[in-house]
Protein backbone atom coordinates (compact mmCIF):
# COMPACT_ATOMS: atom_id res chain seq x y z
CA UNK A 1 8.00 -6.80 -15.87
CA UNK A 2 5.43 -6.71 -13.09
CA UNK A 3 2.77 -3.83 -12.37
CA UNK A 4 3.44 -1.68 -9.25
CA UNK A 5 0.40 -3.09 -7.81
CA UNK A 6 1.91 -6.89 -8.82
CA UNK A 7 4.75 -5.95 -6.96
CA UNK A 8 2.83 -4.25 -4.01
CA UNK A 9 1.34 -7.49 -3.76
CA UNK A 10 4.43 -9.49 -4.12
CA UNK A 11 6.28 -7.84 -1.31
CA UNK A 12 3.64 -7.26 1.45
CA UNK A 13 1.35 -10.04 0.71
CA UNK A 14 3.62 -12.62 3.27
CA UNK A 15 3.76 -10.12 5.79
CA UNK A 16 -0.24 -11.20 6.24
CA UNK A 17 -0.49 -14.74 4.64
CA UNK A 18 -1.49 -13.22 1.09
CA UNK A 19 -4.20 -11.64 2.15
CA UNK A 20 -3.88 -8.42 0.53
CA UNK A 21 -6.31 -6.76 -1.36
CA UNK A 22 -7.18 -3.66 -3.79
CA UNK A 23 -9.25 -1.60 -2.09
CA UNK A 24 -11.95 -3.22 -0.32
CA UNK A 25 -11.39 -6.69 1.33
CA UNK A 26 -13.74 -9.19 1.08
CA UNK A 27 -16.73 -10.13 3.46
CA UNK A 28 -15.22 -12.29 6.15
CA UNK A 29 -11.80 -12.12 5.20
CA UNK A 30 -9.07 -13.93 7.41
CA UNK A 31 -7.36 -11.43 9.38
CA UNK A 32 -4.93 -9.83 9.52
CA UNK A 33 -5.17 -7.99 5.71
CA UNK A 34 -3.72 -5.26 3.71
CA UNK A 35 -5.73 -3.35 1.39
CA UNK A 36 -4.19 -0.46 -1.02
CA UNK A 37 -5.32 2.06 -3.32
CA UNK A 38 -3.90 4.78 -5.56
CA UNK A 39 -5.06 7.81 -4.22
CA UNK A 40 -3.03 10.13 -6.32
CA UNK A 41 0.07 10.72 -7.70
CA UNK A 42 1.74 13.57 -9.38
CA UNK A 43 1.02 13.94 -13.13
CA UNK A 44 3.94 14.89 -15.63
CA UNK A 45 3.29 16.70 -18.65
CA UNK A 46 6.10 17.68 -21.29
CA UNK A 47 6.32 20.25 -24.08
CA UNK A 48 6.66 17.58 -26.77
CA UNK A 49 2.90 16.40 -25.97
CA UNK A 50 4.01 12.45 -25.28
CA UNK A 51 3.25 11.09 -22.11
CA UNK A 52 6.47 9.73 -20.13
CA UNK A 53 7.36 6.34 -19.74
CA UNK A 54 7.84 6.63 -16.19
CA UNK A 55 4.46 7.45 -13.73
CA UNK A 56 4.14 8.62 -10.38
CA UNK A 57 1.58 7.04 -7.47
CA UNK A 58 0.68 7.76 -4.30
CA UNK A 59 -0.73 4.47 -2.56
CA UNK A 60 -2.49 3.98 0.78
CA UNK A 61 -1.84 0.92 2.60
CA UNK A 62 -3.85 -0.08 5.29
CA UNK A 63 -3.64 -3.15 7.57
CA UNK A 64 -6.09 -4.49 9.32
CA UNK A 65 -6.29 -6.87 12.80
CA UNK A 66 -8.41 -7.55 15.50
CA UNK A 67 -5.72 -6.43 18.12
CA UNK A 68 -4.12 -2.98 17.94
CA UNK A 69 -0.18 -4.32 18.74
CA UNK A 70 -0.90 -6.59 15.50
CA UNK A 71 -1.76 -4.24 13.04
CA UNK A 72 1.16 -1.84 14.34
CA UNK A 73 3.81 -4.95 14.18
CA UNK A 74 2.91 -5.16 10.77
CA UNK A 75 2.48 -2.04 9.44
CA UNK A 76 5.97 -1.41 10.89
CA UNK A 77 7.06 -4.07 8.66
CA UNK A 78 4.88 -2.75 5.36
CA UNK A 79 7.63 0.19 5.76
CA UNK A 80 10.59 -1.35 5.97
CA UNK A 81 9.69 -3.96 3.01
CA UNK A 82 8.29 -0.83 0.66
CA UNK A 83 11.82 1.37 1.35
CA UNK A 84 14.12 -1.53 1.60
CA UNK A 85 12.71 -2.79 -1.76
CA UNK A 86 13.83 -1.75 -5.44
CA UNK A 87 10.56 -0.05 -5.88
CA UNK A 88 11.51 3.86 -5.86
CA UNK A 89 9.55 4.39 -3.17
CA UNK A 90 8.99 7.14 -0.39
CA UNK A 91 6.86 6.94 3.23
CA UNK A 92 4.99 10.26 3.37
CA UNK A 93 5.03 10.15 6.93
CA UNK A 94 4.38 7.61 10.06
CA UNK A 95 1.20 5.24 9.90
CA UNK A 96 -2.29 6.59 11.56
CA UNK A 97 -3.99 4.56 13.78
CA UNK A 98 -7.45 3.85 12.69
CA UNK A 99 -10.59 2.32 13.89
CA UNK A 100 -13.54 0.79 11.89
CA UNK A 101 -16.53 0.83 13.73
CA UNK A 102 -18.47 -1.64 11.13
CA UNK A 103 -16.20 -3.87 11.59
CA UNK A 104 -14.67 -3.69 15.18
CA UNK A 105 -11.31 -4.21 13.51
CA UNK A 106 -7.84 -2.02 14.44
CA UNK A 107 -5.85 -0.68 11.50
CA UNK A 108 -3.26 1.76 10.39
CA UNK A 109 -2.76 3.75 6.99
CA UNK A 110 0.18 5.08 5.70
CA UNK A 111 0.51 6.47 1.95
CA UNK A 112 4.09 6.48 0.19
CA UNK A 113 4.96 7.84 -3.20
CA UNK A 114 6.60 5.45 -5.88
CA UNK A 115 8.15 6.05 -9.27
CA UNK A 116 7.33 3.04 -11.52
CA UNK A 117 7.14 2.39 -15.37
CA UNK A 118 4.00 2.23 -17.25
CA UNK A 119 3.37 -1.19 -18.15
C-alpha cells in the first residue's frame, strides 16, 4: 500500500508533467510545479496508550507558474483530483493566490485534511 505522500504524488504529479515536489522545488525547475508539505494534522490519543492505525494530515499544496491563469487552471484541478480520489480527503477552503518575489513566479496554496493509514 502506498504512503499518502506516494499517492499525493501519484494523483497530482500529471496535472504538471511530474513535477511535484516535497517542500521545496529544486533550483531551476521546469514550470509549472507542485510542492506539498504536512503542516499539521490532528493527533489521536486513546485510553489504552496504543497509537491508532489510522493518522490524520493536513497538507499544503502549492502550484507554481509563470502566468497567474496557469497556476489557477491547475490548482482548480489539484481539487477536484484530491476530493474525487479514494484518499479521505477534505479542502479546508478555496486556494490563495500567492506571489514569490524571489522568484517572479504566480502560485496558489490550498491545505486539505486526509485520513490515511500509517504505513
Amino acid at each position: 500500500m502506498a504512503t499518502l505522500n506516494e499517492r499525493i504524488v501519484q494523483l497530482l504529479g500529471p496535472l504538471v508533467g511530474g513535477r511535484i515536489y516535497p517542500d521545496l522545488a529544486p533550483d531551476h525547475a521546469g514550470k509549472p510545479y507542485i510542492t506539498y508539505e504536512q503542516t499539521g494534522g490532528r493527533a489521536r490519543q486513546y485510553l489504552e496508550k496504543r497509537l491508532p492505525d489510522h493518522r490524520h494530515a493536513r497538507i499544503q499544496i502549492n502550484v507554481w507558474d509563470d502566468r497567474r491563469t496557469q497556476a489557477t487552471a491547475i490548482a482548480l484541478q489539484v481539487e477536484k483530483v484530491l476530493i474525487e480520489s479514494e484518499l479521505v480527503s477534505e479542502a479546508l477552503g478555496a486556494f490563495s493566490s500567492v506571489y514569490d518575489q524571489a522568484t517572479k513566479l504566480r502560485g496558489t496554496r490550498q491545505d486539505f485534511y486526509f485520513w490515511h493509514r500509517d504505513t
